[in-house]
PDB file of N, CA and C in Angstrom:
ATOM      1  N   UNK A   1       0.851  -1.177   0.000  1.00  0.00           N
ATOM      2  CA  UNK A   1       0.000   0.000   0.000  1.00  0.00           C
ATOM      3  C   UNK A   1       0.894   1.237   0.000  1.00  0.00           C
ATOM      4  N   UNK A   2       0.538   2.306  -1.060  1.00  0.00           N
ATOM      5  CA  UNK A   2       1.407   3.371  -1.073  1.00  0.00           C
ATOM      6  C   UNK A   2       0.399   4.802  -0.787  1.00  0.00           C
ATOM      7  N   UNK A   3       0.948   5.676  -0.311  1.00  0.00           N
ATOM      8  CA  UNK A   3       0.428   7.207   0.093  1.00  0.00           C
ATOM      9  C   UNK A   3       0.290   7.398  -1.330  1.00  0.00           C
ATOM     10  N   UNK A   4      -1.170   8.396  -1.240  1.00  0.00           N
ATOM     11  CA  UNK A   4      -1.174   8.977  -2.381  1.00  0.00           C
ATOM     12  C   UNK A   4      -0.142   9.908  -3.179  1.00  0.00           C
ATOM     13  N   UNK A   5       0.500  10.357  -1.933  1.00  0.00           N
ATOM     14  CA  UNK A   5       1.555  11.629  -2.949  1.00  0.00           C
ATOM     15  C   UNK A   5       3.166  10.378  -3.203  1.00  0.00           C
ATOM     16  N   UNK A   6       2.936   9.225  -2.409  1.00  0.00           N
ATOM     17  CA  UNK A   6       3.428   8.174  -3.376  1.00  0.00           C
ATOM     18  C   UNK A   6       3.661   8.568  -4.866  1.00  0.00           C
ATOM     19  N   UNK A   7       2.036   8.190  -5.068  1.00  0.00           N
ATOM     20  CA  UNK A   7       1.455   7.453  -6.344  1.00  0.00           C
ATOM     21  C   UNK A   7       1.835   8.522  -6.945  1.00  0.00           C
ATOM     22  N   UNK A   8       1.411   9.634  -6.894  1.00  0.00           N
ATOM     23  CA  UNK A   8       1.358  11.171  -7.394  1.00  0.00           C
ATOM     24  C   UNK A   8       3.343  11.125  -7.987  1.00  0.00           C
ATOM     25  N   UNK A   9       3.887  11.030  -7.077  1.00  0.00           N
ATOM     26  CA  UNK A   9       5.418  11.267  -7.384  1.00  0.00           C
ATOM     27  C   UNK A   9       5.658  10.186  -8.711  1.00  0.00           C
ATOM     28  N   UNK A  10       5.486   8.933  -8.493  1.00  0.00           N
ATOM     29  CA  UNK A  10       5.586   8.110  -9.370  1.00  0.00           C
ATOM     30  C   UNK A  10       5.426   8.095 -10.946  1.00  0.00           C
ATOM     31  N   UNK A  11       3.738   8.820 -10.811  1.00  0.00           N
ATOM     32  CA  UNK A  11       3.290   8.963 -11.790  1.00  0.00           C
ATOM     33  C   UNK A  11       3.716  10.525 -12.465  1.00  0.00           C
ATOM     34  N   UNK A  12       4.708  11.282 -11.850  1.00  0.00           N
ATOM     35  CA  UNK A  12       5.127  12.531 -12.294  1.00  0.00           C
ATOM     36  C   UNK A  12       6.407  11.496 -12.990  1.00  0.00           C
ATOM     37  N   UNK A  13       7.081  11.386 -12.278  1.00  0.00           N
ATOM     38  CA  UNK A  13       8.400  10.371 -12.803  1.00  0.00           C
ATOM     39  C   UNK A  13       8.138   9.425 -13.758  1.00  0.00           C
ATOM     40  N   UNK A  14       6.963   9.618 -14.154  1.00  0.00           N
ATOM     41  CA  UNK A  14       7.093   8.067 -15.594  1.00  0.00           C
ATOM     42  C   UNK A  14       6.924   7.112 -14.990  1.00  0.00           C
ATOM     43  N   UNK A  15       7.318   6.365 -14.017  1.00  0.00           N
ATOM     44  CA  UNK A  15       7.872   5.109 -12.901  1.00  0.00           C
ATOM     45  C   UNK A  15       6.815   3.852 -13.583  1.00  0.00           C
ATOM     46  N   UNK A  16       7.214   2.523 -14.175  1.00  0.00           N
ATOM     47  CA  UNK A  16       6.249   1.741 -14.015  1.00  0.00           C
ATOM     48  C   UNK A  16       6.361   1.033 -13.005  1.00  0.00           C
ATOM     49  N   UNK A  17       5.272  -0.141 -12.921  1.00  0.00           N
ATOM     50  CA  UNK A  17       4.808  -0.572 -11.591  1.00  0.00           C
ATOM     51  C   UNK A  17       5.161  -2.341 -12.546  1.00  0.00           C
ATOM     52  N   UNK A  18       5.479  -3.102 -12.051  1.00  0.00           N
ATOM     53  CA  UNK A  18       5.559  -4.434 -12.280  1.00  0.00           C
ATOM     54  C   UNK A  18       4.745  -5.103 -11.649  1.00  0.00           C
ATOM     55  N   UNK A  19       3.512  -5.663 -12.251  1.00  0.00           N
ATOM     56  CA  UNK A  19       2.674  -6.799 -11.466  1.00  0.00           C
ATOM     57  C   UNK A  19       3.230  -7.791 -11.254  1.00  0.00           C
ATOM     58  N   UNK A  20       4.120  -8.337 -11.195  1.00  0.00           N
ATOM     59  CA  UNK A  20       5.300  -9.337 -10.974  1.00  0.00           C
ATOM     60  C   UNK A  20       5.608  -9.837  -9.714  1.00  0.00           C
ATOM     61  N   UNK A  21       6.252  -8.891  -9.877  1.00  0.00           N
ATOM     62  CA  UNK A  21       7.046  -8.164  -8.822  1.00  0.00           C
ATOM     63  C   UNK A  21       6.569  -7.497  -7.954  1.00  0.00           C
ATOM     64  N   UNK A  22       6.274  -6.730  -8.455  1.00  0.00           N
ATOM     65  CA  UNK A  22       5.353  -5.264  -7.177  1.00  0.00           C
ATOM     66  C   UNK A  22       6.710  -4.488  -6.423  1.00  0.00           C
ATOM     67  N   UNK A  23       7.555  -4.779  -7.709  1.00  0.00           N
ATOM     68  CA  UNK A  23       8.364  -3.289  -7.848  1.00  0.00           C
ATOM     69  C   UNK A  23       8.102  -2.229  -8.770  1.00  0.00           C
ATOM     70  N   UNK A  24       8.375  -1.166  -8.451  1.00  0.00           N
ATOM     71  CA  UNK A  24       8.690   0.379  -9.435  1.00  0.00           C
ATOM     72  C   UNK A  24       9.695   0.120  -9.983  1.00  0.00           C
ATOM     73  N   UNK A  25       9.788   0.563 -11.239  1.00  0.00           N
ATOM     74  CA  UNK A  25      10.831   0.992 -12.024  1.00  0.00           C
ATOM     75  C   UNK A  25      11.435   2.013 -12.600  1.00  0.00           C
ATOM     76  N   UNK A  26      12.421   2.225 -12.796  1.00  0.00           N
ATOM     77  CA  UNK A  26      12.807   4.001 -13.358  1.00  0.00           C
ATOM     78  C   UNK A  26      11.721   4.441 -14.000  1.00  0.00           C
ATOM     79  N   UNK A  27      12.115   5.826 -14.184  1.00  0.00           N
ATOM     80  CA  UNK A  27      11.505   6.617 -15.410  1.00  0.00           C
ATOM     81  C   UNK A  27      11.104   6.245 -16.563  1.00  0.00           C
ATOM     82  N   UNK A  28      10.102   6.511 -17.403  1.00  0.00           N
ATOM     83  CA  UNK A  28      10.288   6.441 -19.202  1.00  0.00           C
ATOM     84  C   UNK A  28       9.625   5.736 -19.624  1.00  0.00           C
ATOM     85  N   UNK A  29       8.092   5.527 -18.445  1.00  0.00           N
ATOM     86  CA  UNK A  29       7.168   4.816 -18.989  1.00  0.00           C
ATOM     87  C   UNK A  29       6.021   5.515 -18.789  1.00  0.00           C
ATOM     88  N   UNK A  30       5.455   5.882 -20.048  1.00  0.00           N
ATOM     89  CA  UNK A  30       4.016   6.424 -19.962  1.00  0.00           C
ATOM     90  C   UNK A  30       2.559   5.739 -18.787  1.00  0.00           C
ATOM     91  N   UNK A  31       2.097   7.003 -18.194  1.00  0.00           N
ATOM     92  CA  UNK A  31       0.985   6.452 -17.503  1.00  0.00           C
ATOM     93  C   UNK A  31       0.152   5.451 -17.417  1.00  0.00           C
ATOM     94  N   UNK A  32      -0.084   5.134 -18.918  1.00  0.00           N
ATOM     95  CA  UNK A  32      -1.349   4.343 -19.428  1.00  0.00           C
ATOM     96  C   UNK A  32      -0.388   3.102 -19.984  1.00  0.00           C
ATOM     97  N   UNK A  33       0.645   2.933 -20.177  1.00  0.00           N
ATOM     98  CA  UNK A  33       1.478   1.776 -20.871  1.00  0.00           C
ATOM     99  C   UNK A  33       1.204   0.310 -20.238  1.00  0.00           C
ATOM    100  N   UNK A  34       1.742  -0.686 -21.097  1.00  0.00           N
ATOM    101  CA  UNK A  34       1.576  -1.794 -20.306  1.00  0.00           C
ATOM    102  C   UNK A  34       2.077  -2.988 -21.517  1.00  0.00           C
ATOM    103  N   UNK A  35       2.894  -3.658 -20.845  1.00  0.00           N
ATOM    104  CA  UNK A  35       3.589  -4.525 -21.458  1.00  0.00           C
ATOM    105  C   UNK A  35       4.939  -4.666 -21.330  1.00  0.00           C
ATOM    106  N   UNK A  36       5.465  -3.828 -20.447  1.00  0.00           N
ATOM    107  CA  UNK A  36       6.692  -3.098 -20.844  1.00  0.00           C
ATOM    108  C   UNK A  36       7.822  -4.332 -19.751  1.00  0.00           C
ATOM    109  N   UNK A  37       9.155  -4.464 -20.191  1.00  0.00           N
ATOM    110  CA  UNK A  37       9.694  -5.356 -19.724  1.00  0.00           C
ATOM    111  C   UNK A  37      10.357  -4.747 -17.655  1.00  0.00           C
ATOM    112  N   UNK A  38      10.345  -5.729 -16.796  1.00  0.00           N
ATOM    113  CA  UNK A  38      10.489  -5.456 -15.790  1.00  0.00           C
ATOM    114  C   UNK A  38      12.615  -5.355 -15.747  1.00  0.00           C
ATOM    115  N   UNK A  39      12.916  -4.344 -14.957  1.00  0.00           N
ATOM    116  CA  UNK A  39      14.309  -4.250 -15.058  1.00  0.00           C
ATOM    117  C   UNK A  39      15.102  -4.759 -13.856  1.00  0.00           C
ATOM    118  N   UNK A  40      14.153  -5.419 -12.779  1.00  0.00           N
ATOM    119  CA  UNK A  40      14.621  -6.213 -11.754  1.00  0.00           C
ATOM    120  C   UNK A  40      15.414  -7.166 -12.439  1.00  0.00           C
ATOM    121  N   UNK A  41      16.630  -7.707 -12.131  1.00  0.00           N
ATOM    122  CA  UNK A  41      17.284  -8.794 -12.924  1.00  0.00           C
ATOM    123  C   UNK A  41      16.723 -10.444 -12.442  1.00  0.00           C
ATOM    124  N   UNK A  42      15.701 -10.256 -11.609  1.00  0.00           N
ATOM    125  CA  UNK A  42      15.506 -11.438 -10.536  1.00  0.00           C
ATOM    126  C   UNK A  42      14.280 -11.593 -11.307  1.00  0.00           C
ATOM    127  N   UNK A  43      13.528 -10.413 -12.019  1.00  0.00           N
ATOM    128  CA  UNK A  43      11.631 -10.828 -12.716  1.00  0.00           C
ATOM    129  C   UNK A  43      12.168 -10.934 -13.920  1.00  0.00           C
ATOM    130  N   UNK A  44      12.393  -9.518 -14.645  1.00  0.00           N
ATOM    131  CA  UNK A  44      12.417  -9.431 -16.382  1.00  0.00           C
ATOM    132  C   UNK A  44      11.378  -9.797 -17.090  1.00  0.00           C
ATOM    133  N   UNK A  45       9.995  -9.915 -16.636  1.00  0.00           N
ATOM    134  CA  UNK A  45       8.962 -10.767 -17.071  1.00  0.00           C
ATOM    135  C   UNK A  45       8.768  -9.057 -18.000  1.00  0.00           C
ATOM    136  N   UNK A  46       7.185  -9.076 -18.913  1.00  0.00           N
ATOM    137  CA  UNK A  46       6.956  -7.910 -19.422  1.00  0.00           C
ATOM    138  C   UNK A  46       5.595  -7.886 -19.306  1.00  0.00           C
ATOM    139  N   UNK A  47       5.830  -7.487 -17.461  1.00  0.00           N
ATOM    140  CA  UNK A  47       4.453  -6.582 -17.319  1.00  0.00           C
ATOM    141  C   UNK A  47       4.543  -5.481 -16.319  1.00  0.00           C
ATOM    142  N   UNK A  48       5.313  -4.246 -16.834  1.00  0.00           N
ATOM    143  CA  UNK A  48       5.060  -3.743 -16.110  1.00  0.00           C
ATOM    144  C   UNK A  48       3.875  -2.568 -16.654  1.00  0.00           C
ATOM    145  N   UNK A  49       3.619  -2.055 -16.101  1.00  0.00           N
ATOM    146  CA  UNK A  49       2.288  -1.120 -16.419  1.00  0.00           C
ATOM    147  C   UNK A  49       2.521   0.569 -16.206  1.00  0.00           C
ATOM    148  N   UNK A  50       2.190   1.239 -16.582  1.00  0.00           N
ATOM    149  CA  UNK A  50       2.211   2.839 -16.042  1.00  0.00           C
ATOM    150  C   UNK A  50       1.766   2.765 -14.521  1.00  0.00           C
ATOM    151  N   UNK A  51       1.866   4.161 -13.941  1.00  0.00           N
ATOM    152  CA  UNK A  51       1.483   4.227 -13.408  1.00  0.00           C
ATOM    153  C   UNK A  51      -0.179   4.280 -13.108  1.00  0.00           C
ATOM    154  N   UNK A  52      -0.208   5.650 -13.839  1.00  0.00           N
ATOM    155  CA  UNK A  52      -1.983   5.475 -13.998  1.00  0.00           C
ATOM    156  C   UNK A  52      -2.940   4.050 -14.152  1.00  0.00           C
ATOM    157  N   UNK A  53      -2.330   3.132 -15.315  1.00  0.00           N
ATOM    158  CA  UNK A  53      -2.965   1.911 -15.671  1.00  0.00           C
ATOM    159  C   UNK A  53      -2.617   1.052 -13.896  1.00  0.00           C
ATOM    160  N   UNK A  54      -1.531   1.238 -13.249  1.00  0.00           N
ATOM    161  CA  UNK A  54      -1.511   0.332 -12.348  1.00  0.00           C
ATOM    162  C   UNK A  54      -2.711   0.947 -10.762  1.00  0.00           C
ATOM    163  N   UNK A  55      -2.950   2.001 -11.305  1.00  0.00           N
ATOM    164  CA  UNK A  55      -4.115   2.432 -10.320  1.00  0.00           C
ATOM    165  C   UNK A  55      -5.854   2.170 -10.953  1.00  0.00           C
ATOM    166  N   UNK A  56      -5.872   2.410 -12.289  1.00  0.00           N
ATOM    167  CA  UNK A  56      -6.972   2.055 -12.523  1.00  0.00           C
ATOM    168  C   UNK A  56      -7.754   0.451 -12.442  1.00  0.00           C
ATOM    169  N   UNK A  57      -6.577  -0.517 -12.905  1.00  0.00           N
ATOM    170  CA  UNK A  57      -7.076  -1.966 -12.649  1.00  0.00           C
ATOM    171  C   UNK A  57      -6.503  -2.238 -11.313  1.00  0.00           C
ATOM    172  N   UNK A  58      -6.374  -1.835 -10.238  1.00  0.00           N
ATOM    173  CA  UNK A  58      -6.209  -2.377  -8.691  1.00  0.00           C
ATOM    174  C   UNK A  58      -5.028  -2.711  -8.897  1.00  0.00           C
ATOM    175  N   UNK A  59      -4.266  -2.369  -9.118  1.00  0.00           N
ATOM    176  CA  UNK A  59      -2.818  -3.089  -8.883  1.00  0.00           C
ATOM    177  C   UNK A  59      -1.667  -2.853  -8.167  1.00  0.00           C
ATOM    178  N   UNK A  60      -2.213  -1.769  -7.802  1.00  0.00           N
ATOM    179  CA  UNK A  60      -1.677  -1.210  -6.103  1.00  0.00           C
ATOM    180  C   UNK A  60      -2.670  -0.607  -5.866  1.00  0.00           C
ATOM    181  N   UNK A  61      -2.256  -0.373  -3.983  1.00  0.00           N
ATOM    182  CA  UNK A  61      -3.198  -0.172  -3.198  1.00  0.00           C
ATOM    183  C   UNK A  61      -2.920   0.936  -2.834  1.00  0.00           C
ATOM    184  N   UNK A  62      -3.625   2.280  -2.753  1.00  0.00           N
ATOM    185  CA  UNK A  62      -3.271   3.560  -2.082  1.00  0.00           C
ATOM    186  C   UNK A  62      -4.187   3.908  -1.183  1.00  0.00           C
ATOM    187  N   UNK A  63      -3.717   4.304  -0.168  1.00  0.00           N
ATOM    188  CA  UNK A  63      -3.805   4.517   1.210  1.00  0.00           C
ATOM    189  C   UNK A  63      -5.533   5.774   1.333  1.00  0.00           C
ATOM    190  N   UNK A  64      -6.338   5.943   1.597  1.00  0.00           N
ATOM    191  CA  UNK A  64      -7.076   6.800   2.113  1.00  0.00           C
ATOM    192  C   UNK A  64      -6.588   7.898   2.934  1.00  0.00           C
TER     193      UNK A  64
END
């Protein structure tokens, strides 16, 4: 579960979100993206998602 000004920072930074994993990743991924390869060397799978897309389908949890 992340604070909203979390999410907010994240999603200023590009940051994707890896459903994988349920790590962040650098910069340089559009909000709405998805497919994108994970840069953990331990996942590498290719899902990570924008930010925005990882808030609209539940895929993290932000705090009230």
């Amino acid at each position: 579960m992340i604070s909203m000004q979390e999410y907010l920072d994240h999603e200023r930074n590009y940051d994707g979100y890896c459903t994988a994993c349920g790590e962040w990743t650098t910069g340089g991924v559009e909000p709405d993206a998805e497919g994108r390869e994970c840069e953990n060397p331990e996942c590498g799978k290719t899902t990570v998602v924008g930010a925005e897309r990882a808030f609209i389908t539940d895929a993290i949890d932000i705090e009230e």
